[in-house]
Protein backbone atom coordinates (compact mmCIF):
# COMPACT_ATOMS: atom_id res chain seq x y z
CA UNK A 1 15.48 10.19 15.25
CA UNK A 2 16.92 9.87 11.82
CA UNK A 3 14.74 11.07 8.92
CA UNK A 4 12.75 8.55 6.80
CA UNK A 5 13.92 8.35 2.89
CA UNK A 6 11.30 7.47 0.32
CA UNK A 7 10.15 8.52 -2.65
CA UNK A 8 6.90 7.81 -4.47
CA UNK A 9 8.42 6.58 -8.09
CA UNK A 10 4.60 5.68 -8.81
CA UNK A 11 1.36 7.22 -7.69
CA UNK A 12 -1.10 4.21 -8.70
CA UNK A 13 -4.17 5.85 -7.30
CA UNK A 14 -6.38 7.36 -4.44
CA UNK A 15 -9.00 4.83 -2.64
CA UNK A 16 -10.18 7.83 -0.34
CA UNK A 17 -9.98 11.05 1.70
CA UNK A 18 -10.51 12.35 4.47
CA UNK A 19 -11.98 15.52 6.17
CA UNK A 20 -8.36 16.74 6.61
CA UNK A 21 -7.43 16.13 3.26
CA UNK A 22 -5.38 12.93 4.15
CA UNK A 23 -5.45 10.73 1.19
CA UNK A 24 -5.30 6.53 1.12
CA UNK A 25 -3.56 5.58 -1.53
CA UNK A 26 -2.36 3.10 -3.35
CA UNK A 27 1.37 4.10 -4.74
CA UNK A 28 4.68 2.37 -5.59
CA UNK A 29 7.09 3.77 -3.03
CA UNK A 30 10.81 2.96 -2.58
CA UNK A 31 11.97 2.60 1.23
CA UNK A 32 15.86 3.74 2.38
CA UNK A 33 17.09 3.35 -1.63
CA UNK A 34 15.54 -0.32 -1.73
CA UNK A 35 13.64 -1.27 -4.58
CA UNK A 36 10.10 -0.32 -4.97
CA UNK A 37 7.17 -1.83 -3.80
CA UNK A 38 3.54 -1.46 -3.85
CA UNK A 39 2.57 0.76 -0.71
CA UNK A 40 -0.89 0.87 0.58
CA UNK A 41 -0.64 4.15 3.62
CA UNK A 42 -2.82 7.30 4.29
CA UNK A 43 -0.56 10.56 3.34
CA UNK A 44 -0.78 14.16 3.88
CA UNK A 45 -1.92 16.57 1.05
CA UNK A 46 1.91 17.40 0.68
CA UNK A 47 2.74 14.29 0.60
CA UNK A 48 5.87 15.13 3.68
CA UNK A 49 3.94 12.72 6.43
CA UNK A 50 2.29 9.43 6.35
CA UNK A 51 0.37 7.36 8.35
CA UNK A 52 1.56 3.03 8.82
CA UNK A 53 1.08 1.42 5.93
CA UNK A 54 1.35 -2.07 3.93
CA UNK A 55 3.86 -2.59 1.63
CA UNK A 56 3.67 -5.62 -1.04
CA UNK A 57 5.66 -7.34 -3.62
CA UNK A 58 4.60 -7.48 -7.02
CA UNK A 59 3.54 -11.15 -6.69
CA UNK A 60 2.21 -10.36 -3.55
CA UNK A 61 0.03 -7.44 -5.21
CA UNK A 62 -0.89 -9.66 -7.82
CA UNK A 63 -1.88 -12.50 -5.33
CA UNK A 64 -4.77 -9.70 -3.77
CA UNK A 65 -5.78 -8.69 -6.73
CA UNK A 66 -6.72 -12.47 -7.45
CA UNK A 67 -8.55 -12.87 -3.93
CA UNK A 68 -10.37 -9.43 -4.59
CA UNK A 69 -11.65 -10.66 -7.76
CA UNK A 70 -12.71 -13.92 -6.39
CA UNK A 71 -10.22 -16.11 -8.74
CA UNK A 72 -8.46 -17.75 -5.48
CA UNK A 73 -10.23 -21.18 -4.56
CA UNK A 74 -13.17 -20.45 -2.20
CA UNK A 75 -12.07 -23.19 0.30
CA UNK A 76 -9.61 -21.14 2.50
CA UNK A 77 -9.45 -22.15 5.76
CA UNK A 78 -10.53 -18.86 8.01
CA UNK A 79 -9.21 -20.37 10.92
CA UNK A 80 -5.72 -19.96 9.79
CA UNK A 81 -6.52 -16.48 8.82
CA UNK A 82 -5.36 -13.32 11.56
């Protein structure tokens, strides 16, 4: 299997841990020399492994960010929600 490139050009912050010292965080990562994006993914403590993960645009960052802080209109239809 070929080896993964990234690198973590941004740590943002750490939204928990767990008991063996895996870390969720919240980092801007590029991908295979892409550009970076905002990466949401459980890591080791060296930072060498990490678990599946989301990875979002800036607009699509800034688009959660809205929802989290309630400024999207309350009316969304759940039923076309996963």
């Amino acid at each position: 299997m070929a080896e993964l490139k990234f690198e973590i050009v941004e740590h943002v912050g750490v939204l928990s841990e767990n008991a063996k010292g895996w870390t969720k965080e919240l980092n801007k990562v590029s991908w295979g020399d892409h550009p970076a994006k905002y990466d949401i993914r459980d890591w080791s403590p060296d930072h060498t492994r990490m678990a599946k993960g989301v990875t979002l645009t800036d607009e699509e960052l800034a688009t959660l960010k809205d929802i989290l802080n309630g400024d999207v209109e309350d009316d969304i239809d759940e039923s076309q929600m996963l």
